[in-house]
PDB file of N, CA and C in Angstrom:
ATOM      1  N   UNK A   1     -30.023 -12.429   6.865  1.00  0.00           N
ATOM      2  CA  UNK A   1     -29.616 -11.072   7.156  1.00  0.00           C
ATOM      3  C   UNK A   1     -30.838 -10.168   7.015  1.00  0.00           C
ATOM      4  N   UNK A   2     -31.296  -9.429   8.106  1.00  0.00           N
ATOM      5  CA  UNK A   2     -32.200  -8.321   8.061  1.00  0.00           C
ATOM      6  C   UNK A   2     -31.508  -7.229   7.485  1.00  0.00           C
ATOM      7  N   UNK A   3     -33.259  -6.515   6.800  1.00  0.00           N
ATOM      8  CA  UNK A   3     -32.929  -5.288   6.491  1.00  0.00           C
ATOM      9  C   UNK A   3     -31.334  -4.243   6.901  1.00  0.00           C
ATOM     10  N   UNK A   4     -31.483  -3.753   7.928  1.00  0.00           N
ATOM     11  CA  UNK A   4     -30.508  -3.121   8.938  1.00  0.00           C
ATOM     12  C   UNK A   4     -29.085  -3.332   8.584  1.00  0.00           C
ATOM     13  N   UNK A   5     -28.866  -5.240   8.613  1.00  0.00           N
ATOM     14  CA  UNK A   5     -27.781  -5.374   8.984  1.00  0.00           C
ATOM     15  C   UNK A   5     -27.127  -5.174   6.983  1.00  0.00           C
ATOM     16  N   UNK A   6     -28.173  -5.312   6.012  1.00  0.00           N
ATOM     17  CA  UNK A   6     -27.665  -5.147   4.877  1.00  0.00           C
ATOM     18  C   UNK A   6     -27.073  -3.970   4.325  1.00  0.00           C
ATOM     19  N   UNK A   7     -28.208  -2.991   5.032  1.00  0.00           N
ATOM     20  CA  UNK A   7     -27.726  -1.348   4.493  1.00  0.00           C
ATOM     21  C   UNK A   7     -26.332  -1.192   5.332  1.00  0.00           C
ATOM     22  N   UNK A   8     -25.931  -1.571   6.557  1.00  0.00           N
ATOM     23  CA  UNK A   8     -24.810  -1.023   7.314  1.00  0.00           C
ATOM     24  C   UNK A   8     -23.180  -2.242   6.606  1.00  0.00           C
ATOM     25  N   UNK A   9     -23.745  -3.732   5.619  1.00  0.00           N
ATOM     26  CA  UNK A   9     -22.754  -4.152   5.137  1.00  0.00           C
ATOM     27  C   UNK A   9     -22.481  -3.445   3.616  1.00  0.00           C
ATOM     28  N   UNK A  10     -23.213  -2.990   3.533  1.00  0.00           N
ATOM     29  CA  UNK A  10     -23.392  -1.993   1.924  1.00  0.00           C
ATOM     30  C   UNK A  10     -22.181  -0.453   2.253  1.00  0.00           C
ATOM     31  N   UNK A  11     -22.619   0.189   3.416  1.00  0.00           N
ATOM     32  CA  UNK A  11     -21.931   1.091   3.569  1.00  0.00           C
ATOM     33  C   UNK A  11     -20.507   0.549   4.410  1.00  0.00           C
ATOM     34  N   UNK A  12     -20.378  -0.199   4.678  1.00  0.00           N
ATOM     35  CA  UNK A  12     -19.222  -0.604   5.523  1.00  0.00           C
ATOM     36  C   UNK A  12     -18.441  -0.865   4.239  1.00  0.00           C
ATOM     37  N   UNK A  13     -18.816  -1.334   3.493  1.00  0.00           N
ATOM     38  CA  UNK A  13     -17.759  -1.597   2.175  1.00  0.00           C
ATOM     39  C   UNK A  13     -17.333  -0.540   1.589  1.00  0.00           C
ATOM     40  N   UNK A  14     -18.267   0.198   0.922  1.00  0.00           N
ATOM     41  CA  UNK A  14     -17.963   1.441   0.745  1.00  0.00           C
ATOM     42  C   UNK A  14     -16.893   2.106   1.487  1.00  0.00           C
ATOM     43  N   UNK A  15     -16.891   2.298   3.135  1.00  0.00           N
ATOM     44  CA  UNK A  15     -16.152   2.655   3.865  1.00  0.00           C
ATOM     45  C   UNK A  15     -14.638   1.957   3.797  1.00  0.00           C
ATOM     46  N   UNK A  16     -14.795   0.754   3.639  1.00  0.00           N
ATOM     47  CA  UNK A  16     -13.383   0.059   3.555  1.00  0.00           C
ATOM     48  C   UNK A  16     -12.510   0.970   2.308  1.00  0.00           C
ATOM     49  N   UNK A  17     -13.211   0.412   1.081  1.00  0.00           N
ATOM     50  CA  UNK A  17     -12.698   1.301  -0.209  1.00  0.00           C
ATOM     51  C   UNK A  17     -11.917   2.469  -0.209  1.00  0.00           C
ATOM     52  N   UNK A  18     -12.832   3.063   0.563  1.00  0.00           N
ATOM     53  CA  UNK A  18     -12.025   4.582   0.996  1.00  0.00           C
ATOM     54  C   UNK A  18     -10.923   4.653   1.800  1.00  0.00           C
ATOM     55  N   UNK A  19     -11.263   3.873   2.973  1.00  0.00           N
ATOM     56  CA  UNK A  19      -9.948   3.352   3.371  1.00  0.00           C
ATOM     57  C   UNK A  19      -8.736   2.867   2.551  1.00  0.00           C
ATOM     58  N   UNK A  20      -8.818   1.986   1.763  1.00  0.00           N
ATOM     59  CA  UNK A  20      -7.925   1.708   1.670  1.00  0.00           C
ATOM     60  C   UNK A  20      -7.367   2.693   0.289  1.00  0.00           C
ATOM     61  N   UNK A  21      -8.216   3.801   0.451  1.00  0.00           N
ATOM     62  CA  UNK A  21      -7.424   4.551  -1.323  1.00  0.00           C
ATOM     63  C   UNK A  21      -6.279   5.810  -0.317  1.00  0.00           C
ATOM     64  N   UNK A  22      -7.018   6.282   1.013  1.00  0.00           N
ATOM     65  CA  UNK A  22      -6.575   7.347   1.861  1.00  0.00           C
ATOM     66  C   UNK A  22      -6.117   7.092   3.031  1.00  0.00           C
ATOM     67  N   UNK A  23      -5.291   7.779   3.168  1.00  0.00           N
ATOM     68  CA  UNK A  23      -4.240   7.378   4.669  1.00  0.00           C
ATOM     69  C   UNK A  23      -4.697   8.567   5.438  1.00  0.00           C
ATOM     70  N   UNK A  24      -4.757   9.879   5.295  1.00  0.00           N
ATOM     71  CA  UNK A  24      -4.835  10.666   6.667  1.00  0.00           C
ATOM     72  C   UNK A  24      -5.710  12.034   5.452  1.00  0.00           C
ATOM     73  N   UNK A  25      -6.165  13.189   6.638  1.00  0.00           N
ATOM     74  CA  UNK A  25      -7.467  13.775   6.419  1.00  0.00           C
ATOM     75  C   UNK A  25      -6.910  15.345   6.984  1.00  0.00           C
ATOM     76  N   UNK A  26      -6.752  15.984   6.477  1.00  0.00           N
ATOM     77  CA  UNK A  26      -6.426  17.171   6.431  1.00  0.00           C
ATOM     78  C   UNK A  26      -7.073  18.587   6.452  1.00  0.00           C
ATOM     79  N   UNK A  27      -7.352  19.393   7.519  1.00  0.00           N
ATOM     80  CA  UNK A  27      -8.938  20.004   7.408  1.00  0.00           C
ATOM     81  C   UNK A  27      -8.083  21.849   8.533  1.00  0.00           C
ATOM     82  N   UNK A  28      -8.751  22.964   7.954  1.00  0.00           N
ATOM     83  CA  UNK A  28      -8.668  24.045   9.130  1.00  0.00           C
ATOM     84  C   UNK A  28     -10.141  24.306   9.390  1.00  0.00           C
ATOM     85  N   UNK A  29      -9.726  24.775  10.889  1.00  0.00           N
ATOM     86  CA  UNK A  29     -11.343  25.911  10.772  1.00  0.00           C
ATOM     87  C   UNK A  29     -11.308  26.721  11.159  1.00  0.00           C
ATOM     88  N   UNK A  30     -10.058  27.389  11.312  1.00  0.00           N
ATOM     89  CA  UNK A  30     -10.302  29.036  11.478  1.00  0.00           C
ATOM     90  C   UNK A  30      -8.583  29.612  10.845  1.00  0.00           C
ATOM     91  N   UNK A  31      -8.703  30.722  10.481  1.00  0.00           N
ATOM     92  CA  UNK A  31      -7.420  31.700  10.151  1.00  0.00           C
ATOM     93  C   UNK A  31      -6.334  31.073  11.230  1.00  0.00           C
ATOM     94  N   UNK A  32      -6.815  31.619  12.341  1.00  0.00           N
ATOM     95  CA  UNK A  32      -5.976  31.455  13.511  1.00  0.00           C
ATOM     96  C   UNK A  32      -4.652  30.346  13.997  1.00  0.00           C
ATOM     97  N   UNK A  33      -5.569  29.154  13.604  1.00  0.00           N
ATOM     98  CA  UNK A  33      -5.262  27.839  13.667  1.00  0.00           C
ATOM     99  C   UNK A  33      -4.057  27.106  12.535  1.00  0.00           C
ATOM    100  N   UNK A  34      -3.567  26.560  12.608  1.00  0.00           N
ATOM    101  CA  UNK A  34      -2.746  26.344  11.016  1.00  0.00           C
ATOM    102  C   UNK A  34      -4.156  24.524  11.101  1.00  0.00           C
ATOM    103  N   UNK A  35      -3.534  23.952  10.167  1.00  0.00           N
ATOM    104  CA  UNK A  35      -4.467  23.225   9.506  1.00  0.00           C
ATOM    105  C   UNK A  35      -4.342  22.011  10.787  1.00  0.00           C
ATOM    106  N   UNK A  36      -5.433  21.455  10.620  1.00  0.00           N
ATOM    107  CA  UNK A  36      -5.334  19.569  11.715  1.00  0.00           C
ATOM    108  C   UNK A  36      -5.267  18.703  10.864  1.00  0.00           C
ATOM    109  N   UNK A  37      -4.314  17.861  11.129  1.00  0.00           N
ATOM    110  CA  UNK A  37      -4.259  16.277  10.296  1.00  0.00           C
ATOM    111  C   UNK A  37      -4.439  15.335  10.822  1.00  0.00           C
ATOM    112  N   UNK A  38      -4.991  14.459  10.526  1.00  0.00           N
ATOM    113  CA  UNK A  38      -5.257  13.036  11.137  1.00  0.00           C
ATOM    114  C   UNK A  38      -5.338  12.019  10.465  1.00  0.00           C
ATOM    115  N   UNK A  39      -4.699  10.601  10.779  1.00  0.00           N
ATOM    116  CA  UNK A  39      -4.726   9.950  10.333  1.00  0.00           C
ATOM    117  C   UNK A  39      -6.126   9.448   9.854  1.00  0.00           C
ATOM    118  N   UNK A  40      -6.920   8.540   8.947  1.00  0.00           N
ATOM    119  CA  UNK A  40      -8.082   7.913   8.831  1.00  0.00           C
ATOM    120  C   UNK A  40      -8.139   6.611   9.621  1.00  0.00           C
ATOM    121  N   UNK A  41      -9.157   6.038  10.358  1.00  0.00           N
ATOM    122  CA  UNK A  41      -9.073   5.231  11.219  1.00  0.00           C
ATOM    123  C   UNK A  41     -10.230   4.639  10.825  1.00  0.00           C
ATOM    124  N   UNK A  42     -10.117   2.971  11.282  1.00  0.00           N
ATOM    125  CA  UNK A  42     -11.014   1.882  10.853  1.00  0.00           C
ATOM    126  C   UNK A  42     -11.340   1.257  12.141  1.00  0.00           C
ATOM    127  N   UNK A  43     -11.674   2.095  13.158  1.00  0.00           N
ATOM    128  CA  UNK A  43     -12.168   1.882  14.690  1.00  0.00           C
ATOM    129  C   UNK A  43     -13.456   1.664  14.880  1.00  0.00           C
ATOM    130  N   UNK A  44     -14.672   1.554  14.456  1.00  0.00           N
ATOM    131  CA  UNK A  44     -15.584   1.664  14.578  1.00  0.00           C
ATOM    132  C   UNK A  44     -16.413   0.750  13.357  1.00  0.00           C
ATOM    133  N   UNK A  45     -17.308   0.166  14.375  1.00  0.00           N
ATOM    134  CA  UNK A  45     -18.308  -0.597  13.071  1.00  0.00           C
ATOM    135  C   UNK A  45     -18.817   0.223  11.814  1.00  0.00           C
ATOM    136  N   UNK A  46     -19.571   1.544  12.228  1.00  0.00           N
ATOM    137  CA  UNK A  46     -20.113   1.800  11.416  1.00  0.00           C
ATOM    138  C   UNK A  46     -19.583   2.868  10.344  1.00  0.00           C
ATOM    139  N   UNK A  47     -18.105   2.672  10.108  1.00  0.00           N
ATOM    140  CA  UNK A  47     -17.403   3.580   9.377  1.00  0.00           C
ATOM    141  C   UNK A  47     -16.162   4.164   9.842  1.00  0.00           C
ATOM    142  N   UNK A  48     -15.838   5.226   8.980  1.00  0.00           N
ATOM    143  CA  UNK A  48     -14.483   5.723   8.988  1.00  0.00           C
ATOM    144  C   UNK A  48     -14.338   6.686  10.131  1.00  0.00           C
ATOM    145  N   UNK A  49     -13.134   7.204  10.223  1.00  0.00           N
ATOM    146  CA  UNK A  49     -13.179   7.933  11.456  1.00  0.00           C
ATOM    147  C   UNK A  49     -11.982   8.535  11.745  1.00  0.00           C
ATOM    148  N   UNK A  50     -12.052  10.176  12.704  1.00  0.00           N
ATOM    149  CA  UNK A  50     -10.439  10.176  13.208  1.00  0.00           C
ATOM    150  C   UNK A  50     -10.158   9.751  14.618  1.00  0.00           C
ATOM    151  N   UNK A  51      -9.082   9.772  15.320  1.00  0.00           N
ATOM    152  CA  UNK A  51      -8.698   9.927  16.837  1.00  0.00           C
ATOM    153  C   UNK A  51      -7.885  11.230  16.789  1.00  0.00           C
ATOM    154  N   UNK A  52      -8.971  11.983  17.931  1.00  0.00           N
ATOM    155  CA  UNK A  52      -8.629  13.473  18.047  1.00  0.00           C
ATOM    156  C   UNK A  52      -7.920  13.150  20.052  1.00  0.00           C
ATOM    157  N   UNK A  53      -7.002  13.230  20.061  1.00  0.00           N
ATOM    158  CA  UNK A  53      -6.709  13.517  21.055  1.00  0.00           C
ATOM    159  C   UNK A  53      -7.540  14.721  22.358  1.00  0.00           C
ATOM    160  N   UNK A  54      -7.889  14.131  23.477  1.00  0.00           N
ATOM    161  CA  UNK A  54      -8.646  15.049  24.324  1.00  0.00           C
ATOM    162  C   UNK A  54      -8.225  16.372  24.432  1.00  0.00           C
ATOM    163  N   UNK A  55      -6.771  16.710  24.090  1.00  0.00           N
ATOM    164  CA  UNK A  55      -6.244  17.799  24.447  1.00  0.00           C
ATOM    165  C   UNK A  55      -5.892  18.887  23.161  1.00  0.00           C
ATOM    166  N   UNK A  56      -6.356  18.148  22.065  1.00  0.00           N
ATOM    167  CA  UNK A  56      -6.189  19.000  20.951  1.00  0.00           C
ATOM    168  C   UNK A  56      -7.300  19.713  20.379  1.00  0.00           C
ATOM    169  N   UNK A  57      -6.711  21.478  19.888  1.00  0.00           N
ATOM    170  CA  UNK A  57      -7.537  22.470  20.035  1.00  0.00           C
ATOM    171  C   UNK A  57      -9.161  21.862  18.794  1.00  0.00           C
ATOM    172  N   UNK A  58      -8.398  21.117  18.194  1.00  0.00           N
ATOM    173  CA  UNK A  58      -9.753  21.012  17.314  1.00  0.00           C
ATOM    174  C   UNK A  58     -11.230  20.210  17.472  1.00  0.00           C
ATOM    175  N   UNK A  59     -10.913  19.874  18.765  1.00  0.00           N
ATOM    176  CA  UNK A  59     -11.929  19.879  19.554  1.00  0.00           C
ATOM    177  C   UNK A  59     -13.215  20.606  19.818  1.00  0.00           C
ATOM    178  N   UNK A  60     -12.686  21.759  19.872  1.00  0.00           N
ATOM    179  CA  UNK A  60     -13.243  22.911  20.647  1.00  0.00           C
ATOM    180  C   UNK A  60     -14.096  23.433  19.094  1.00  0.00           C
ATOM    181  N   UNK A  61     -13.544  23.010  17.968  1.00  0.00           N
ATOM    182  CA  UNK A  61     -14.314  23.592  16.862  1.00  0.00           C
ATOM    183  C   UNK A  61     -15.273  22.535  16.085  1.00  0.00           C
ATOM    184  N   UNK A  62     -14.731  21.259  16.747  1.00  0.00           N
ATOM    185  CA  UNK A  62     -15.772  19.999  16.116  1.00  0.00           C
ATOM    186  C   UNK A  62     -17.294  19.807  16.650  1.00  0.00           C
ATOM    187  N   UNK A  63     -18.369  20.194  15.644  1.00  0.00           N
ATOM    188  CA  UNK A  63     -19.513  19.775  16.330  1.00  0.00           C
ATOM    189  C   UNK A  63     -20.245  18.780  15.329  1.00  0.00           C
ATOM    190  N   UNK A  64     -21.072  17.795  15.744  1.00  0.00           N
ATOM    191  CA  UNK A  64     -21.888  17.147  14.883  1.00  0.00           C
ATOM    192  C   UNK A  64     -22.678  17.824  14.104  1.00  0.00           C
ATOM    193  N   UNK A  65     -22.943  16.955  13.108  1.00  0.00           N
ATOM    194  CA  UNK A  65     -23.474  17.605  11.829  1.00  0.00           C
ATOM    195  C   UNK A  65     -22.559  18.655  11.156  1.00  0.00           C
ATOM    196  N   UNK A  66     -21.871  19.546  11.312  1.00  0.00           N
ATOM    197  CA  UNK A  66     -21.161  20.293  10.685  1.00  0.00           C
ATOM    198  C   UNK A  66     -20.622  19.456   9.477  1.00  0.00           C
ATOM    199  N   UNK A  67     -20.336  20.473   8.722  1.00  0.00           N
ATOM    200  CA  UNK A  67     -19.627  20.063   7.377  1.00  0.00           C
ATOM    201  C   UNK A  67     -18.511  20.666   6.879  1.00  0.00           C
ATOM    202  N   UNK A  68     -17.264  20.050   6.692  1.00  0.00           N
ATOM    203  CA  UNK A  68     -16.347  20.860   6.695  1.00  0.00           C
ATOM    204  C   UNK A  68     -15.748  20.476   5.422  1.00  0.00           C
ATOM    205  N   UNK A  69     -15.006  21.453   4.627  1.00  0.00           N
ATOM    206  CA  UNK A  69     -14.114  20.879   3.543  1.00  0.00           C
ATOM    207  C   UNK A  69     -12.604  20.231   4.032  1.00  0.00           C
ATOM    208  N   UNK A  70     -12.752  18.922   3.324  1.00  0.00           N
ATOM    209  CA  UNK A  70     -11.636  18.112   4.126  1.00  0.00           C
ATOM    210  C   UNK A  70     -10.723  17.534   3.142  1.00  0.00           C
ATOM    211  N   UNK A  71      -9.318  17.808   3.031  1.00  0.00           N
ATOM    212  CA  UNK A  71      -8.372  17.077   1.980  1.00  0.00           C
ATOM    213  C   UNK A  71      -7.794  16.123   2.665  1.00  0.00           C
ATOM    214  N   UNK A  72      -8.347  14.872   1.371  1.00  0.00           N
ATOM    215  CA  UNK A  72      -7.607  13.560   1.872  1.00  0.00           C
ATOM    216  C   UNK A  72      -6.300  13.394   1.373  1.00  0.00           C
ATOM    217  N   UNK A  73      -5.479  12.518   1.675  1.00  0.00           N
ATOM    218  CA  UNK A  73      -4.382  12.516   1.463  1.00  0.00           C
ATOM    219  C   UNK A  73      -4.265  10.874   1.010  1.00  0.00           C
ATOM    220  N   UNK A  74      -3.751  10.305  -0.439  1.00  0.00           N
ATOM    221  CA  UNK A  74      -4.033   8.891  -0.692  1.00  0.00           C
ATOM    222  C   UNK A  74      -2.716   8.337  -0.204  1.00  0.00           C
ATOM    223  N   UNK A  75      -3.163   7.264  -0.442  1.00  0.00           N
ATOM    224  CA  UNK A  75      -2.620   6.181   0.675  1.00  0.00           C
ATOM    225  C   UNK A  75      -0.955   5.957  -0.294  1.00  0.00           C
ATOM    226  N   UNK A  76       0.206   5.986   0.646  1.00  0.00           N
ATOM    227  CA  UNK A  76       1.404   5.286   0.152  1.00  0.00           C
ATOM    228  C   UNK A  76       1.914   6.924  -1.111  1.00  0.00           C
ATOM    229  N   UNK A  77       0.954   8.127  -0.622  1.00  0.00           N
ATOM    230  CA  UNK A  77       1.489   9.123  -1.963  1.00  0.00           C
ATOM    231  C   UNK A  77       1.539   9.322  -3.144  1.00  0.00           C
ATOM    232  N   UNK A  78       0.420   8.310  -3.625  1.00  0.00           N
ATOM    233  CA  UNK A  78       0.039   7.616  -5.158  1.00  0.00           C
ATOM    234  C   UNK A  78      -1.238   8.563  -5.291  1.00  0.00           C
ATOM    235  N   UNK A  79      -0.740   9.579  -6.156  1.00  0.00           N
ATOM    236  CA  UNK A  79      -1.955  10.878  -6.409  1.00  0.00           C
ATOM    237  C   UNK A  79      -1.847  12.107  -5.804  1.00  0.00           C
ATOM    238  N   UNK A  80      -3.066  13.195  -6.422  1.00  0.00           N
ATOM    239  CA  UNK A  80      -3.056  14.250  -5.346  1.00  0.00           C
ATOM    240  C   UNK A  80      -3.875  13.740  -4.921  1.00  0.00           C
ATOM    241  N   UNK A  81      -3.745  15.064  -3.504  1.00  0.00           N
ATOM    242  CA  UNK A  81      -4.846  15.300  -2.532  1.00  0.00           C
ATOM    243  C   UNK A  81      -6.158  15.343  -3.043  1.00  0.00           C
ATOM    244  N   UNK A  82      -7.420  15.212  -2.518  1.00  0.00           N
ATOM    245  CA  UNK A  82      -8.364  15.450  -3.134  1.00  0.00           C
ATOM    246  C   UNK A  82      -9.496  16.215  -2.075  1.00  0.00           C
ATOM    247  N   UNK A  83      -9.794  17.521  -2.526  1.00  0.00           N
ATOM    248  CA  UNK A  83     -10.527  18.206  -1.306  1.00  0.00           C
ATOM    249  C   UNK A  83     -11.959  17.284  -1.430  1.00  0.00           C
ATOM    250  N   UNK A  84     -12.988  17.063  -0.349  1.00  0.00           N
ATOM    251  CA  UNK A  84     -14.144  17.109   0.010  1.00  0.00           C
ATOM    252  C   UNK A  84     -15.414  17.311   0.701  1.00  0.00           C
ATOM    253  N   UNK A  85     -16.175  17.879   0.689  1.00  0.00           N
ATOM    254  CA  UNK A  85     -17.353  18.049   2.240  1.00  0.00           C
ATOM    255  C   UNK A  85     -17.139  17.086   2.483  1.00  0.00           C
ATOM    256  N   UNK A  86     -17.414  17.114   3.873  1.00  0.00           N
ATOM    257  CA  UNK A  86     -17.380  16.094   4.854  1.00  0.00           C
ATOM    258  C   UNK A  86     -17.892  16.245   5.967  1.00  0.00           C
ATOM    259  N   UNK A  87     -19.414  15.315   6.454  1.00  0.00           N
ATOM    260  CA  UNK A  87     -19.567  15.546   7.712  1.00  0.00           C
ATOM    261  C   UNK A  87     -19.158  15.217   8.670  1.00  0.00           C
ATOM    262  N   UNK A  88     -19.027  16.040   9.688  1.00  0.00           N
ATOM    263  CA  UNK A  88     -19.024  15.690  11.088  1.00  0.00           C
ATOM    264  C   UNK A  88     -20.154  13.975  11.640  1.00  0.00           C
ATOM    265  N   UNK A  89     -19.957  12.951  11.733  1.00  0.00           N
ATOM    266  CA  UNK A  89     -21.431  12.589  12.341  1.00  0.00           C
ATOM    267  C   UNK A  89     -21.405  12.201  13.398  1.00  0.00           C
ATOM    268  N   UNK A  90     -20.485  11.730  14.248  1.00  0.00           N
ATOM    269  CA  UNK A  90     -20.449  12.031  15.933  1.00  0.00           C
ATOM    270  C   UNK A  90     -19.289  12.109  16.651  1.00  0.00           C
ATOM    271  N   UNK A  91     -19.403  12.542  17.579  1.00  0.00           N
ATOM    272  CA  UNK A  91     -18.172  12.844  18.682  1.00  0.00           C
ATOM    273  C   UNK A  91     -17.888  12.083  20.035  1.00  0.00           C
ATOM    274  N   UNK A  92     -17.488  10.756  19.546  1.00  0.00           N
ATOM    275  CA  UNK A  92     -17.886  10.478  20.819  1.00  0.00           C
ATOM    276  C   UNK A  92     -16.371   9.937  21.489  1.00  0.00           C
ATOM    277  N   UNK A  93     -16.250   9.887  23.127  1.00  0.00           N
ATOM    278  CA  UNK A  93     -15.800   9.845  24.313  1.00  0.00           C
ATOM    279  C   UNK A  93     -15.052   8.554  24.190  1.00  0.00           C
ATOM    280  N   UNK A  94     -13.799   7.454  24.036  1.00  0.00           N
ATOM    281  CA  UNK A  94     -13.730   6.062  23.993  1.00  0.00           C
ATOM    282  C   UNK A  94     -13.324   6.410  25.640  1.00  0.00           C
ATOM    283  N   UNK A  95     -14.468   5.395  26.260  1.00  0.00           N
ATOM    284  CA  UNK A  95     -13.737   4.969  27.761  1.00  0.00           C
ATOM    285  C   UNK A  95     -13.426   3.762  27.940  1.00  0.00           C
ATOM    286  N   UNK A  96     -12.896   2.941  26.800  1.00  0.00           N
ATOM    287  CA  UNK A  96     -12.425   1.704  27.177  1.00  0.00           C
ATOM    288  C   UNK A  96     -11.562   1.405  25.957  1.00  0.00           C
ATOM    289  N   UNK A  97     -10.772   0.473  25.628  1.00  0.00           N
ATOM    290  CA  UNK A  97     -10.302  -0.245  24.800  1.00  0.00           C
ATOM    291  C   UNK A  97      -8.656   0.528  24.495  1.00  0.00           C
ATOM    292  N   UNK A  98      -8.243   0.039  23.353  1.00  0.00           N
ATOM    293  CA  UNK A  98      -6.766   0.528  22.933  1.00  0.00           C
ATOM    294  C   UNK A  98      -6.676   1.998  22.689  1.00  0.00           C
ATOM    295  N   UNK A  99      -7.855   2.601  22.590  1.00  0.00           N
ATOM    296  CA  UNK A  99      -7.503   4.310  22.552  1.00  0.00           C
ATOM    297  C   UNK A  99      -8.586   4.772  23.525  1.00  0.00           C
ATOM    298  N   UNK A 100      -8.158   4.069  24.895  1.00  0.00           N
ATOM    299  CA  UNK A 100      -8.858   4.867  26.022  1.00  0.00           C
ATOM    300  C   UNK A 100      -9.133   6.184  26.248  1.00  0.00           C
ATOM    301  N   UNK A 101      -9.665   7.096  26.433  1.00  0.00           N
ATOM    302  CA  UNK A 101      -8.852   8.834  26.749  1.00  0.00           C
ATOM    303  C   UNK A 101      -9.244   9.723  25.381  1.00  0.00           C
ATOM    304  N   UNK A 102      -9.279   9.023  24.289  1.00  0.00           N
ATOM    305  CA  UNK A 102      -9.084   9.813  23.039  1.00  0.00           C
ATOM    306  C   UNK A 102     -10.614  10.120  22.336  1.00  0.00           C
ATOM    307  N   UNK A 103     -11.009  10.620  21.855  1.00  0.00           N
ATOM    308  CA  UNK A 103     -12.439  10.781  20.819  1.00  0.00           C
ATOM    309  C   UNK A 103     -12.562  10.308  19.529  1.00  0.00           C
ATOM    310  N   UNK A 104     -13.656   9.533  19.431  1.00  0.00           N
ATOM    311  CA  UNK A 104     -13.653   9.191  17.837  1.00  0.00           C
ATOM    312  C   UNK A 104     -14.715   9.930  17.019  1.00  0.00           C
ATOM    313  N   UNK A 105     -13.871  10.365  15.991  1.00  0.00           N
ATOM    314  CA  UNK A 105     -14.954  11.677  15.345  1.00  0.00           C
ATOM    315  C   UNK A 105     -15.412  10.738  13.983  1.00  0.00           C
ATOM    316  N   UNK A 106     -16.739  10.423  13.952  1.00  0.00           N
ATOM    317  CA  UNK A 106     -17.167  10.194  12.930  1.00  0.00           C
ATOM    318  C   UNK A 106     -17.059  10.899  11.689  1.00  0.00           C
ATOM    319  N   UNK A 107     -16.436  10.408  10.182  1.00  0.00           N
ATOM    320  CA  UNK A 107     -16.774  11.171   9.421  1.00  0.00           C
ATOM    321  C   UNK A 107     -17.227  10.372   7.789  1.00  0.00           C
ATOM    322  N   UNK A 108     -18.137  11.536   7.465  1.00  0.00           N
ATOM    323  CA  UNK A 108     -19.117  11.069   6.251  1.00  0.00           C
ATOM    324  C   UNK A 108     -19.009  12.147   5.032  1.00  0.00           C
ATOM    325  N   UNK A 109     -18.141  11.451   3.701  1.00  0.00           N
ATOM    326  CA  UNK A 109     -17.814  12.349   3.062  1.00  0.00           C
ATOM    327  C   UNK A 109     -19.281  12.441   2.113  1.00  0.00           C
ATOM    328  N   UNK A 110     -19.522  13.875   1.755  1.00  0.00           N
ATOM    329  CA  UNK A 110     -20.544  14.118   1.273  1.00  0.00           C
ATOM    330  C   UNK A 110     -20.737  14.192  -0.208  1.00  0.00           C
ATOM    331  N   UNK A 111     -19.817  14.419  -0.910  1.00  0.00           N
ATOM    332  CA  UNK A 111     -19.613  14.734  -2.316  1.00  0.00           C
ATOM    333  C   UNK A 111     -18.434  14.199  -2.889  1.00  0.00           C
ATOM    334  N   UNK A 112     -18.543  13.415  -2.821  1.00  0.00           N
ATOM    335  CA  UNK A 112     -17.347  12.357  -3.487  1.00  0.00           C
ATOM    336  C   UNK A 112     -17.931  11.976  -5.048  1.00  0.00           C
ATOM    337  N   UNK A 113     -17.053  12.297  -5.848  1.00  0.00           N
ATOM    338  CA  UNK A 113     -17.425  12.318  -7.400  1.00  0.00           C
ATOM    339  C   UNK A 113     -17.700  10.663  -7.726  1.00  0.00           C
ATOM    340  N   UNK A 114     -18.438  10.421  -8.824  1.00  0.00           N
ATOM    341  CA  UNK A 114     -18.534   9.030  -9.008  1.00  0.00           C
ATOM    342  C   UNK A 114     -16.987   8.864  -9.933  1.00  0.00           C
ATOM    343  N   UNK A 115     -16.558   9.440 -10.857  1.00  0.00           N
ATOM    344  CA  UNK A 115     -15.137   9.372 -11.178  1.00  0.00           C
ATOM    345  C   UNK A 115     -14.030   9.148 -10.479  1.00  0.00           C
ATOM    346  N   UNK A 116     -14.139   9.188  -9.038  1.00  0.00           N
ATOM    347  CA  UNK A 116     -13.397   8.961  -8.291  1.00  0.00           C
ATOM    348  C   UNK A 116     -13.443   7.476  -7.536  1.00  0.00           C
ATOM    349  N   UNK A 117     -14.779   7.541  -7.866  1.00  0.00           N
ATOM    350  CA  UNK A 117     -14.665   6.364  -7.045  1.00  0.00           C
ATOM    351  C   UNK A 117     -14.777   4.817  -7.544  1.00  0.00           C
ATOM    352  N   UNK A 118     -14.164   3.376  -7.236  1.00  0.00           N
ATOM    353  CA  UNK A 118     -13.676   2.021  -7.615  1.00  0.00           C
ATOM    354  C   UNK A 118     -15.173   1.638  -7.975  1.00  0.00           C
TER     355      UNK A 118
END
């Protein structure tokens, strides 16, 4: 195993973990708006993620790199919520596979307490 492929099995675990403590991701970004929820999704090699539907407004407010405060919601209702930064880290287009049509929004929580975490 090269370099590369070690750092991305290091964080992929990490990523699982989280997965499996949180079920869906809870976030606003403006007054206007009432809040967006989304499930957490395990679509992607290199981490966690949502599916934002093409037609939903929070689109229009998602950009990379941004950082947003985001409450997770744990898995099965075992706990509170727990707010966190969270980046944006990409936006991208699926034109193929089981969620054809839809966007997968990368996300990278930034401040996650070590008390919190397994």
């Amino acid at each position: 195993m090269n370099k590369a492929e070690g750092k991305a099995a290091e964080g992929r675990s990490e990523a699982r973990a989280f997965l499996d403590e949180y079920r869906s991701v809870e976030f606003s970004i403006s007054r206007q708006y009432p809040a967006f929820q989304f499930q957490i999704r395990d679509v992607s090699p290199s981490g966690m993620g949502i599916l934002v539907n093409k037609a939903s407004k929070a689109l229009a407010y998602l950009k990379a790199g941004q950082i947003l405060d985001m409450t997770y919601h744990p898995e099965n209702g075992k706990g509170a919520p727990e707010t966190m930064k969270t980046e944006i880290r990409h936006i991208t287009y699926l034109e193929s596979g089981p969620f054809k049509g839809q966007y997968l929004v990368g996300l990278l929580v930034k401040n996650r307490s070590p008390e919190n975490q397994e």
